[in-house]
Protein backbone atom coordinates (compact mmCIF):
# COMPACT_ATOMS: atom_id res chain seq x y z
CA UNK A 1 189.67 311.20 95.14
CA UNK A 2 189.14 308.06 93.56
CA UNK A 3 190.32 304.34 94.20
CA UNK A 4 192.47 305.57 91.22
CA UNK A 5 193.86 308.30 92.24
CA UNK A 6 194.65 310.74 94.79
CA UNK A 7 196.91 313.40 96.59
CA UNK A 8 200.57 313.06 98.03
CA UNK A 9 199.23 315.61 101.26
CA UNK A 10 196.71 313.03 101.83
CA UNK A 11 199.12 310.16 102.04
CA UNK A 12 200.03 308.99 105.56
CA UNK A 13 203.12 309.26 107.51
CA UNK A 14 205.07 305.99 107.80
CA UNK A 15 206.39 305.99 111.19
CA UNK A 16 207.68 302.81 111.50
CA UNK A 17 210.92 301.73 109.50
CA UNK A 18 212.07 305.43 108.79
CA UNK A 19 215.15 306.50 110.44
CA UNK A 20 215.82 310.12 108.88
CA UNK A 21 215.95 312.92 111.55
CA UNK A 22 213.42 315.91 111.18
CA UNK A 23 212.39 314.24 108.00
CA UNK A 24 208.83 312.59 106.65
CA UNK A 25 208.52 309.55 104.60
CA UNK A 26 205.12 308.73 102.39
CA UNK A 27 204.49 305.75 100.30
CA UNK A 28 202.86 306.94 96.58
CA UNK A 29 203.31 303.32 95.05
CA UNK A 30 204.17 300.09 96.69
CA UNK A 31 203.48 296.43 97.17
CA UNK A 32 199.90 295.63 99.99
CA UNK A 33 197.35 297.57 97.48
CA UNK A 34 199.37 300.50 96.69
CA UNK A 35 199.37 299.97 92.95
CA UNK A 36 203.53 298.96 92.44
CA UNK A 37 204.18 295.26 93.44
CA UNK A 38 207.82 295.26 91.94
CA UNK A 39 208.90 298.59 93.51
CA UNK A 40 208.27 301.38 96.08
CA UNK A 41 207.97 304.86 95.69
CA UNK A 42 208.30 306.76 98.48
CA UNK A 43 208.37 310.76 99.13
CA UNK A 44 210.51 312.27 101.52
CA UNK A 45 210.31 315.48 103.21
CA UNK A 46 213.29 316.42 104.69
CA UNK A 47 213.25 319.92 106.70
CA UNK A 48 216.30 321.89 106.62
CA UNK A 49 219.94 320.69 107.57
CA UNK A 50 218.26 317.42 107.60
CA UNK A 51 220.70 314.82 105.96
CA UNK A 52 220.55 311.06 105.64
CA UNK A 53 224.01 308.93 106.26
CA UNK A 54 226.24 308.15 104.37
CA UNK A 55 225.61 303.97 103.46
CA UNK A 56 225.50 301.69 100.34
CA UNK A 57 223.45 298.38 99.97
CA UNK A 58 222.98 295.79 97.00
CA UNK A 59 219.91 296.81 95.40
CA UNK A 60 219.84 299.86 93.05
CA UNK A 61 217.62 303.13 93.42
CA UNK A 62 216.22 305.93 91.64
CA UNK A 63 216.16 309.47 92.81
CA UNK A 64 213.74 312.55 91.96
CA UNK A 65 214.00 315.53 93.64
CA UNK A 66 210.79 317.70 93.31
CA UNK A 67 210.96 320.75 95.49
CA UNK A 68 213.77 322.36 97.76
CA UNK A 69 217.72 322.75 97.33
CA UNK A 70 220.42 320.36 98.67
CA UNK A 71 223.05 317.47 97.72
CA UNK A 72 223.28 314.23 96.71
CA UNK A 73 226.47 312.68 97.44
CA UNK A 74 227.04 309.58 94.93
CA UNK A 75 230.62 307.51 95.29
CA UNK A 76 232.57 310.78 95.93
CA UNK A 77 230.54 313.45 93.44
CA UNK A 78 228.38 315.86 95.13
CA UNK A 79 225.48 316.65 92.83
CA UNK A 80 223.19 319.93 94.15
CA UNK A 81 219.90 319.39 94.19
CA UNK A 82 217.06 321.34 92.74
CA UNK A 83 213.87 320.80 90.81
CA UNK A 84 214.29 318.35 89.08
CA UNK A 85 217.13 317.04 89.31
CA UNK A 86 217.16 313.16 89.02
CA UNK A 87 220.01 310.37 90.51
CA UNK A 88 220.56 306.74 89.68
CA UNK A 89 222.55 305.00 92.34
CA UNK A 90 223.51 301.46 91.19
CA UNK A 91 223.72 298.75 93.66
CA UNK A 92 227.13 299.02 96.55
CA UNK A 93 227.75 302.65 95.40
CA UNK A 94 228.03 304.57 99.13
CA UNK A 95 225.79 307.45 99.21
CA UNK A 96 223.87 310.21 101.12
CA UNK A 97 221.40 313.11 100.56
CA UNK A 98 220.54 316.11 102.55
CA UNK A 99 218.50 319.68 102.92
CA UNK A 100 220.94 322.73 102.24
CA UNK A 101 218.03 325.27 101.41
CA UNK A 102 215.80 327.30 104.10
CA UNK A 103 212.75 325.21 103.23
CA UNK A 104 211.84 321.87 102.96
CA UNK A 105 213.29 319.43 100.48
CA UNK A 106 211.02 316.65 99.01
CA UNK A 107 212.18 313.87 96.70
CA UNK A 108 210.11 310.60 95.31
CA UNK A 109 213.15 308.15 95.38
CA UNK A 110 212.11 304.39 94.04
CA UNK A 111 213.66 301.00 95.78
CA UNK A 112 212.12 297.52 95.13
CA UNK A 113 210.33 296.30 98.13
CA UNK A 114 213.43 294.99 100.24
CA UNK A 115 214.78 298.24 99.93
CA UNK A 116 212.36 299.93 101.78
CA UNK A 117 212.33 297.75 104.86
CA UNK A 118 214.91 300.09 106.73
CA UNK A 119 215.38 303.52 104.91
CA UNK A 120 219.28 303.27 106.57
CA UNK A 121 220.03 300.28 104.55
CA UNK A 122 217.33 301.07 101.59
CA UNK A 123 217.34 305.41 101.69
């Protein structure tokens, strides 16, 4: 791969500041050389039953899942979750996601940088 490009398995595991249970979180594009100064993206891998909680916070976020079945609870709708499927939580909206399927569940969801300092405040 080049300084240009590359592939999400090669990305690292962010250990610190993730707070998902039996879940993975990679940065793809962020701030400190990762390509994004104004946002984050970040893929998580959740494995299955694996849910985040239920929280809100002021900054809006963008949502993409990309592999795996599940929910996305939004205010009180529960969206499933497939390929493809895509959420946009404004900012304060209360909100949770989580792994119904057998295998793993992987979503890119986007928060600008003081989103992603705790994933509990920030998903």
């Amino acid at each position: 791969m080049s300084e240009y490009s590359g592939n999400i398995r090669d990305l690292p595991v962010v250990t610190g500041g993730h707070f998902i249970e039996n879940s993975t979180k990679k940065i793809v594009f962020g701030p400190d050389g990762r390509f994004w100064d104004d946002y984050v993206m970040r893929l998580f891998t959740l494995e299955p039953e694996a849910e985040s909680s239920i929280h809100s916070h002021p900054w809006p976020h963008w949502f993409l899942c990309i592999q795996g079945e599940g929910y996305f609870l939004i205010d009180k709708e529960r969206v499933p979750l497939e390929f493809g499927t895509w959420v946009h939580v404004p900012g304060g909206v209360r909100h949770n996601f989580g792994n119904t399927g057998k295998g793993q569940l992987m979503a890119l969801c986007i928060v600008p940088p003081e989103g992603d300092v705790n994933p509990l405040n920030g998903c």
